[in-house]
N, C-alpha and C. Protein backbone atom coordinates (compact mmCIF):
# COMPACT_ATOMS: atom_id res chain seq x y z
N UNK A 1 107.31 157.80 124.91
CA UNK A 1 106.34 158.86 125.05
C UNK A 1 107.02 160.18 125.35
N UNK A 2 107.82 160.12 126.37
CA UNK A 2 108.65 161.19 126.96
C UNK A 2 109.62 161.56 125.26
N UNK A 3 109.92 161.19 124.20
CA UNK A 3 110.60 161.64 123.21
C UNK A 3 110.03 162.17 122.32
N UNK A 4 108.52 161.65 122.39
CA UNK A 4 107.69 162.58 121.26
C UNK A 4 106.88 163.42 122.05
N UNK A 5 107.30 163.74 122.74
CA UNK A 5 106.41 165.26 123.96
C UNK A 5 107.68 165.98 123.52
N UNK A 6 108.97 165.90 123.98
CA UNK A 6 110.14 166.67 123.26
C UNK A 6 110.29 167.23 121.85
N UNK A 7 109.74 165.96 120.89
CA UNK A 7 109.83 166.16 119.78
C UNK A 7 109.12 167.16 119.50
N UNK A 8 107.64 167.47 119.87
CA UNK A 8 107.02 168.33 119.62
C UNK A 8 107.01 169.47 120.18
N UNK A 9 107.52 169.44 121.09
CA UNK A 9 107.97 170.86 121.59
C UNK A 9 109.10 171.94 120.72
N UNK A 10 110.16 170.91 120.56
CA UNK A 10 111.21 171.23 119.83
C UNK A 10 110.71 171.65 118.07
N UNK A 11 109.67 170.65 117.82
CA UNK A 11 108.81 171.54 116.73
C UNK A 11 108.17 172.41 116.74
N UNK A 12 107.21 172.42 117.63
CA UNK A 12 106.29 174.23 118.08
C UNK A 12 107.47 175.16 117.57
N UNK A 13 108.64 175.02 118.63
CA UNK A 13 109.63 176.52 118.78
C UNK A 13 110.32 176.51 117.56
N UNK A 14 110.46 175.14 116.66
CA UNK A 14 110.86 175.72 115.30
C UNK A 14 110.22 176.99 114.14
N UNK A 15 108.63 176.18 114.41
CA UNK A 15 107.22 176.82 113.93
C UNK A 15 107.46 178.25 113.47
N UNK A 16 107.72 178.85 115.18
CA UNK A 16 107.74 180.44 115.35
C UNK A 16 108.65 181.19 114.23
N UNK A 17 108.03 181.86 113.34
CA UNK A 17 108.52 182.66 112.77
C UNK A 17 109.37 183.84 113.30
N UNK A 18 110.43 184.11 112.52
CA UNK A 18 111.41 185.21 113.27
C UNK A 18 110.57 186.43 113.69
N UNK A 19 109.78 186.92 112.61
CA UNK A 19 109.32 188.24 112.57
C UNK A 19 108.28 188.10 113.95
N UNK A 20 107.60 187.27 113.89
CA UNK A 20 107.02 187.28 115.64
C UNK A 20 107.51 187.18 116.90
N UNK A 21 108.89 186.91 116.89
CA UNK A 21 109.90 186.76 117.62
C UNK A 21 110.61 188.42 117.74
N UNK A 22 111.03 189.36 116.57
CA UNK A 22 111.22 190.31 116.38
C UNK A 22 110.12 191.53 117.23
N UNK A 23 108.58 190.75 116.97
CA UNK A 23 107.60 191.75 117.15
C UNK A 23 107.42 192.16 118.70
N UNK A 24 108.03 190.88 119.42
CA UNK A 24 107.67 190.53 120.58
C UNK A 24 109.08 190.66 121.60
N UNK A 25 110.05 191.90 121.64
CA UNK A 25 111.04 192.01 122.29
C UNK A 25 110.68 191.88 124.07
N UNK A 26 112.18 191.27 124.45
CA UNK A 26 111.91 190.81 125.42
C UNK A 26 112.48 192.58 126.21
N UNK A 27 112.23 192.42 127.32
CA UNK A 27 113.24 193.56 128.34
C UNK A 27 113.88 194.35 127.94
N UNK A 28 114.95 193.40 127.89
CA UNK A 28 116.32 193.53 126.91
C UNK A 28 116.59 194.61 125.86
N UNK A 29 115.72 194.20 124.95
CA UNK A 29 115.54 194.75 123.64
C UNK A 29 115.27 196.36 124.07
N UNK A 30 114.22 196.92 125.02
CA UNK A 30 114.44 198.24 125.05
C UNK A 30 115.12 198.29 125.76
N UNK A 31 115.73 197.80 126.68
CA UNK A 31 116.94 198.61 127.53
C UNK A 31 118.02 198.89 127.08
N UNK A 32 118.24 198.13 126.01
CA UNK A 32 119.22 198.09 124.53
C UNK A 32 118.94 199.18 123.71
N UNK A 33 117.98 199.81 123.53
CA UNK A 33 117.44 200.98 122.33
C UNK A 33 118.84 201.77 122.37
N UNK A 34 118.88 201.84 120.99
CA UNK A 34 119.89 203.02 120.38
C UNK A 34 119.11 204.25 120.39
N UNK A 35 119.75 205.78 121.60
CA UNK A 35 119.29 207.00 121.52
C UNK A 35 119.39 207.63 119.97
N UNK A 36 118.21 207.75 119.85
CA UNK A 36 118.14 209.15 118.67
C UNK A 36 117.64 210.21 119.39
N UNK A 37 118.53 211.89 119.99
CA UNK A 37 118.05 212.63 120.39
C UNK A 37 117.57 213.83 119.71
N UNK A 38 116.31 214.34 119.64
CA UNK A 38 115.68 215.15 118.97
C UNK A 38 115.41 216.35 120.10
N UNK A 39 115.75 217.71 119.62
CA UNK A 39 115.97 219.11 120.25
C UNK A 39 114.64 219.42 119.74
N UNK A 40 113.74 220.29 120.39
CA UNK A 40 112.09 220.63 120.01
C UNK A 40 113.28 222.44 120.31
N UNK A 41 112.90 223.15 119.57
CA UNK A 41 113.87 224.13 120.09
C UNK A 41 112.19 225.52 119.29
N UNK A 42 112.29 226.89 119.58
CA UNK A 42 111.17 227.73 118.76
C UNK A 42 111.64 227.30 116.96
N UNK A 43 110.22 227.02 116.41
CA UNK A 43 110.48 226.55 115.29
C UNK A 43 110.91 225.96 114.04
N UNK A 44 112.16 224.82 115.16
CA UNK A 44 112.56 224.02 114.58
C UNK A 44 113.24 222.55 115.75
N UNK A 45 113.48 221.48 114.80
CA UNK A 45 113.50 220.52 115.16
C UNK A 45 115.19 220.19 114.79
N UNK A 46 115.95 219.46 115.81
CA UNK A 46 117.51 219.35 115.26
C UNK A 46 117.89 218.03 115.75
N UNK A 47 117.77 216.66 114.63
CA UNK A 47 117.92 216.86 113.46
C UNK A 47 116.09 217.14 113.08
N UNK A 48 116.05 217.63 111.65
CA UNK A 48 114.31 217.58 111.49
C UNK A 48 114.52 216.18 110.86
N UNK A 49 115.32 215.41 110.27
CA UNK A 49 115.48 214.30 109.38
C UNK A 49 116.27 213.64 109.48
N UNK A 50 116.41 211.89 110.15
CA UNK A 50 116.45 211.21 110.61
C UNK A 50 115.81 210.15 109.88
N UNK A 51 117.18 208.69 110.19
CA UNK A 51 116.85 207.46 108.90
C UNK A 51 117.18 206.47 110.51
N UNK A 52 116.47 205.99 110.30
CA UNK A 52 115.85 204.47 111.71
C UNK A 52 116.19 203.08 110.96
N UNK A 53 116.26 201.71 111.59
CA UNK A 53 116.64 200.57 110.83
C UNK A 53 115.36 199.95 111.11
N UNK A 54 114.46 199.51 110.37
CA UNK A 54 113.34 198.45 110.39
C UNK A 54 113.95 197.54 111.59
N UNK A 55 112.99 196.99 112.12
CA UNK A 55 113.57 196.01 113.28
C UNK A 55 114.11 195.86 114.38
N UNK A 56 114.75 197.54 115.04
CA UNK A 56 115.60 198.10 115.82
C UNK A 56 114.88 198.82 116.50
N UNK A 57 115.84 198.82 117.89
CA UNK A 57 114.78 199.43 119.27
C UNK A 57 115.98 200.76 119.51
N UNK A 58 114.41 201.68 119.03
CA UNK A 58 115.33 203.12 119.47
C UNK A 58 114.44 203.92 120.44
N UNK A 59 115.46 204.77 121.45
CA UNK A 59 114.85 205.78 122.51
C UNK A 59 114.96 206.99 121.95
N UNK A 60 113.39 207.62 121.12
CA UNK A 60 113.40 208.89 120.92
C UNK A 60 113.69 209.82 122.33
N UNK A 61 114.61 210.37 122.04
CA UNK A 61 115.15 211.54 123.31
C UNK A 61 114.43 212.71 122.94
N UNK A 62 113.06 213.44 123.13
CA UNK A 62 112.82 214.68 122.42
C UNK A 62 113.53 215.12 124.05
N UNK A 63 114.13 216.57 123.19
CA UNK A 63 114.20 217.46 124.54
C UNK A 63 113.70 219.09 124.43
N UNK A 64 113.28 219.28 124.61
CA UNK A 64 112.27 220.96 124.35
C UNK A 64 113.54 221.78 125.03
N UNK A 65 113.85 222.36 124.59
CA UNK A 65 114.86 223.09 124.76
C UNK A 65 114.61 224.96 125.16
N UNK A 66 113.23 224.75 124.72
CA UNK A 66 112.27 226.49 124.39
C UNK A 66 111.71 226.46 125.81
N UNK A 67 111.14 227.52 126.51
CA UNK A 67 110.58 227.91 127.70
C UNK A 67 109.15 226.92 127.44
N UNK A 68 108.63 227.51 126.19
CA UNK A 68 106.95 227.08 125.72
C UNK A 68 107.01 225.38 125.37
N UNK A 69 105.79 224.87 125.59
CA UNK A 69 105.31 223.42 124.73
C UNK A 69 105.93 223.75 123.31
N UNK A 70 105.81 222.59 122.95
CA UNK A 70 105.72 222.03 121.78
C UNK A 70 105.43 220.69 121.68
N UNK A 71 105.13 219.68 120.57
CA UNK A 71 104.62 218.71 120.23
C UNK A 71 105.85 217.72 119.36
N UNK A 72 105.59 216.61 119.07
CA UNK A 72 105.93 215.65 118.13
C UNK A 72 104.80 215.01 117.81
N UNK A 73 104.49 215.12 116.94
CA UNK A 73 103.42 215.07 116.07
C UNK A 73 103.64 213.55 115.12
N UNK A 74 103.75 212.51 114.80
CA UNK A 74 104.16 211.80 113.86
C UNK A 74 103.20 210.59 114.23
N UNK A 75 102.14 211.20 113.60
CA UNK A 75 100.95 209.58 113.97
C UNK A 75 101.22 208.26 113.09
N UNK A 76 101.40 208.39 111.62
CA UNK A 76 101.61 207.52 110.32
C UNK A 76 102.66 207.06 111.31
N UNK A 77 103.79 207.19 111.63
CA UNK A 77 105.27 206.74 112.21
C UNK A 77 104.83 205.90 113.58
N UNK A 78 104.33 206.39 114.36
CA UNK A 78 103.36 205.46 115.54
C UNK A 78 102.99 204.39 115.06
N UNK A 79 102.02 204.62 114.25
CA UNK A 79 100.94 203.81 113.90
C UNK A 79 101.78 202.37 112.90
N UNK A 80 102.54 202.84 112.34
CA UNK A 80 103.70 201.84 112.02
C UNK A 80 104.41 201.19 112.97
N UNK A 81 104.36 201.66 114.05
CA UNK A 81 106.22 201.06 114.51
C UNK A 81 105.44 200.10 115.87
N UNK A 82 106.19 199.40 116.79
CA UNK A 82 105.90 199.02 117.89
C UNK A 82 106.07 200.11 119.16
N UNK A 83 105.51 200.43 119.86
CA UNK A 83 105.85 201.47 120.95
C UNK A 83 105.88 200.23 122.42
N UNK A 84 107.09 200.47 123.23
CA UNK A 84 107.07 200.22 124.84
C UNK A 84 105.71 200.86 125.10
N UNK A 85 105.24 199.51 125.82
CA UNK A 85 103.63 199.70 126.50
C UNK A 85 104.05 200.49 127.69
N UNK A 86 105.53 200.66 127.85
CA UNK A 86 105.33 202.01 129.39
C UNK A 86 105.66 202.97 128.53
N UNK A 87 105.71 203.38 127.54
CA UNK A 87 105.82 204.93 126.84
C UNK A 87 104.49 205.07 125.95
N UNK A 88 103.64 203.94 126.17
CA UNK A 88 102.63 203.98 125.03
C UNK A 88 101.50 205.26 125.48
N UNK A 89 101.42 205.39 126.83
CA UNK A 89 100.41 206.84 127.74
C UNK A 89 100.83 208.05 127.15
N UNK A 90 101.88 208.03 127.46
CA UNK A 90 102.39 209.75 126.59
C UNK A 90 102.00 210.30 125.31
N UNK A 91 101.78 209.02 123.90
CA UNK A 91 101.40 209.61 123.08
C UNK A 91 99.92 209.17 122.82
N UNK A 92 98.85 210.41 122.64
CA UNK A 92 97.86 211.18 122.03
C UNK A 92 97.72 211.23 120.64
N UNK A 93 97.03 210.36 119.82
CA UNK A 93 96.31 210.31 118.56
C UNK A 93 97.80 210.64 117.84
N UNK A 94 99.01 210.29 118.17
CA UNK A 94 100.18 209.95 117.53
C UNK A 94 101.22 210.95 117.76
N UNK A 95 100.45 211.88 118.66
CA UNK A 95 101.42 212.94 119.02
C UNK A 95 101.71 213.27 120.58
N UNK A 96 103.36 213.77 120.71
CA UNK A 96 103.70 213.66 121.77
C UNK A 96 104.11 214.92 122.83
N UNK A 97 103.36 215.56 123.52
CA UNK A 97 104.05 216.68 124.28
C UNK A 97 105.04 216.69 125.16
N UNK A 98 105.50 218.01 124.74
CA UNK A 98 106.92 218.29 125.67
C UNK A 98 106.23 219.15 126.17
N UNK A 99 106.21 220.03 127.40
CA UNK A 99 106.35 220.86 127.96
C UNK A 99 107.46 221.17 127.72
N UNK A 100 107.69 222.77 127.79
CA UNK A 100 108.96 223.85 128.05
C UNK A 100 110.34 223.14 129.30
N UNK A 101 111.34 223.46 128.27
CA UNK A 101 112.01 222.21 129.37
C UNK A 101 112.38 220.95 130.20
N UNK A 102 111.55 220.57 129.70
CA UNK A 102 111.10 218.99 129.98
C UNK A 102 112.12 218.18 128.43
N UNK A 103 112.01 217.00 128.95
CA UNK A 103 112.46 216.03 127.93
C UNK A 103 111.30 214.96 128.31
N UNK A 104 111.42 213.73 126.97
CA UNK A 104 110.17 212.66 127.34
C UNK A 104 110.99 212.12 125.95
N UNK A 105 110.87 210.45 126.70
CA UNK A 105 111.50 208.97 126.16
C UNK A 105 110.41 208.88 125.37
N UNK A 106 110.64 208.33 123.95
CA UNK A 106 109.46 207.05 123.80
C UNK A 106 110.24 206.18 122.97
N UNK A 107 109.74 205.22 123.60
CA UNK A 107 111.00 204.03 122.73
C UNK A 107 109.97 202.85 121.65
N UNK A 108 110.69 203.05 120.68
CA UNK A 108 110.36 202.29 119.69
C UNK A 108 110.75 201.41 118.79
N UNK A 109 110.21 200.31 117.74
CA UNK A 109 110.90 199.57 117.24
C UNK A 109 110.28 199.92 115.64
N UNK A 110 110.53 200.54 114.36
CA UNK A 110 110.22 200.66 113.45
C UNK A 110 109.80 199.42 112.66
N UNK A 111 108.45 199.24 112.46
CA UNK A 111 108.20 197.84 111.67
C UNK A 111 107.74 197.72 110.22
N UNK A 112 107.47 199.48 109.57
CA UNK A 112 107.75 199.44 107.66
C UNK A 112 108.73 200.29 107.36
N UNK A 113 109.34 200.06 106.74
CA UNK A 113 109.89 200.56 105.74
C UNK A 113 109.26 201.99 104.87
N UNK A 114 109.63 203.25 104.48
CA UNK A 114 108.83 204.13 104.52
C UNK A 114 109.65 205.31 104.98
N UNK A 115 108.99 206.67 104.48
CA UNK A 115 108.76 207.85 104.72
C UNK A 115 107.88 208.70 105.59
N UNK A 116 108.28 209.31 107.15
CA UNK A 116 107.11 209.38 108.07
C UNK A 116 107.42 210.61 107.88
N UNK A 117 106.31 211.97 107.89
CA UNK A 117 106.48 213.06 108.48
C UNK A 117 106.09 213.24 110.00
N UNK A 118 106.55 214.05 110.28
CA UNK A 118 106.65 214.59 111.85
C UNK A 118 106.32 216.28 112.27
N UNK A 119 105.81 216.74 112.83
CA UNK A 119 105.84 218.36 113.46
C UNK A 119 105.39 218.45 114.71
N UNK A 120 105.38 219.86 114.58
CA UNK A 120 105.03 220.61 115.72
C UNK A 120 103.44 220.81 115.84
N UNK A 121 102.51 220.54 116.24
CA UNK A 121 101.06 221.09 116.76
C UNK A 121 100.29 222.14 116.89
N UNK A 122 101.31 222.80 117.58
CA UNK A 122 101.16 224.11 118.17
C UNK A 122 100.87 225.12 117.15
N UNK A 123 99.80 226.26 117.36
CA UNK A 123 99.63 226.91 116.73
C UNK A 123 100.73 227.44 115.58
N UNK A 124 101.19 227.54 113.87
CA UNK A 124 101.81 228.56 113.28
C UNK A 124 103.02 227.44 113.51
N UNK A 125 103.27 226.57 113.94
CA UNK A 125 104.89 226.42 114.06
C UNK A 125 105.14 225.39 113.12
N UNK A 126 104.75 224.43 112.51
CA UNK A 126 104.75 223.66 111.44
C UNK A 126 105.21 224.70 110.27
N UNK A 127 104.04 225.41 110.03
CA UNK A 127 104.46 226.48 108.88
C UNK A 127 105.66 227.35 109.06
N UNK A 128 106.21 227.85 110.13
CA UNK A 128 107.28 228.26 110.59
C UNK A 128 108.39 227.60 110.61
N UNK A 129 108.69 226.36 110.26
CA UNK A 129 109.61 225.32 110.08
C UNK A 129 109.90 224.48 111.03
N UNK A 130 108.99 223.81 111.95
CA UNK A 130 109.08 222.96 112.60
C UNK A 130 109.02 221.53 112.57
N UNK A 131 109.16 221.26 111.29
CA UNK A 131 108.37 219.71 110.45
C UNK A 131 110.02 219.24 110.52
N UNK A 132 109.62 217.93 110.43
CA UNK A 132 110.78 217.12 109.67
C UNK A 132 110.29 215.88 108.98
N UNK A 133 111.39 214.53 109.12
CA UNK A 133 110.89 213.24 108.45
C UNK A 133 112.03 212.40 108.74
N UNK A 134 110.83 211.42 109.02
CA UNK A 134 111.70 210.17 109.36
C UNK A 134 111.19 208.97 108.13
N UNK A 135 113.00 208.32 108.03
CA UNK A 135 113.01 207.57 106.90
C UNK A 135 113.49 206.28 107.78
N UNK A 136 112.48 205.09 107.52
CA UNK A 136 112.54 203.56 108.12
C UNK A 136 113.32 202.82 106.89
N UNK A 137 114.48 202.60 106.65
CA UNK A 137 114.81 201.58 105.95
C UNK A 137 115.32 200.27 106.29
């Protein structure tokens, strides 16, 4: 009895597919995130364009570098990826504020493949060249 209670256990945990295993990082996995740091600077973003690995836990570093707010804006890219449920408060209908001087984490795991755009919010500054794009391959 005691060998087929094993047996089946040892089958359940075969069961589990990787990708739910992937979806479901432990600790680890963000304390591990590879920094990508992003400068919010007046009307532009450095880098504005940026390539992420499907499957991989990264700590967006925005850092506002300008006196004034600005935003990160990239809802499609949210709405794709996995976000840390302790960075998940900060972002707003997919977008993320900096205050002037301030920096703010959000750590993520990219889960399509894809072309995200990204900007600024703030009145005029998108059109002013504040946009970029992120590429998930």
């Amino acid at each position: 009895m005691r060998a087929a209670i094993s047996f089946a256990a040892f089958a359940t945990l075969l069961a589990i597919s990787p990708a739910s295993v992937a979806q479901t990082p432990a600790g680890a996995a963000w304390s591990s995130a590879e920094t990508v740091e992003i400068q919010l600077s007046n009307y532009k973003f450095a880098p504005s364009n940026f390539t992420l690995r499907q499957g991989q836990a990264y700590r967006l570093h925005l850092v506002n570098a300008a006196s004034g707010g600005h935003s990160f804006s990239a809802p499609e890219f949210f709405a794709a990826a996995q976000v840390d449920p302790a960075d998940a408060a900060a972002i707003s209908k997919g977008k993320v504020e900096v205050e002037g001087g301030q920096t703010r984490d959000i750590r993520v795991i990219p889960q399509k493949p894809g072309t995200y755009e990204f900007q600024c919010t703030h009145f005029l500054h998108a059109p002013m060249g504040m946009k970029g794009r992120i590429t998930v391959e």
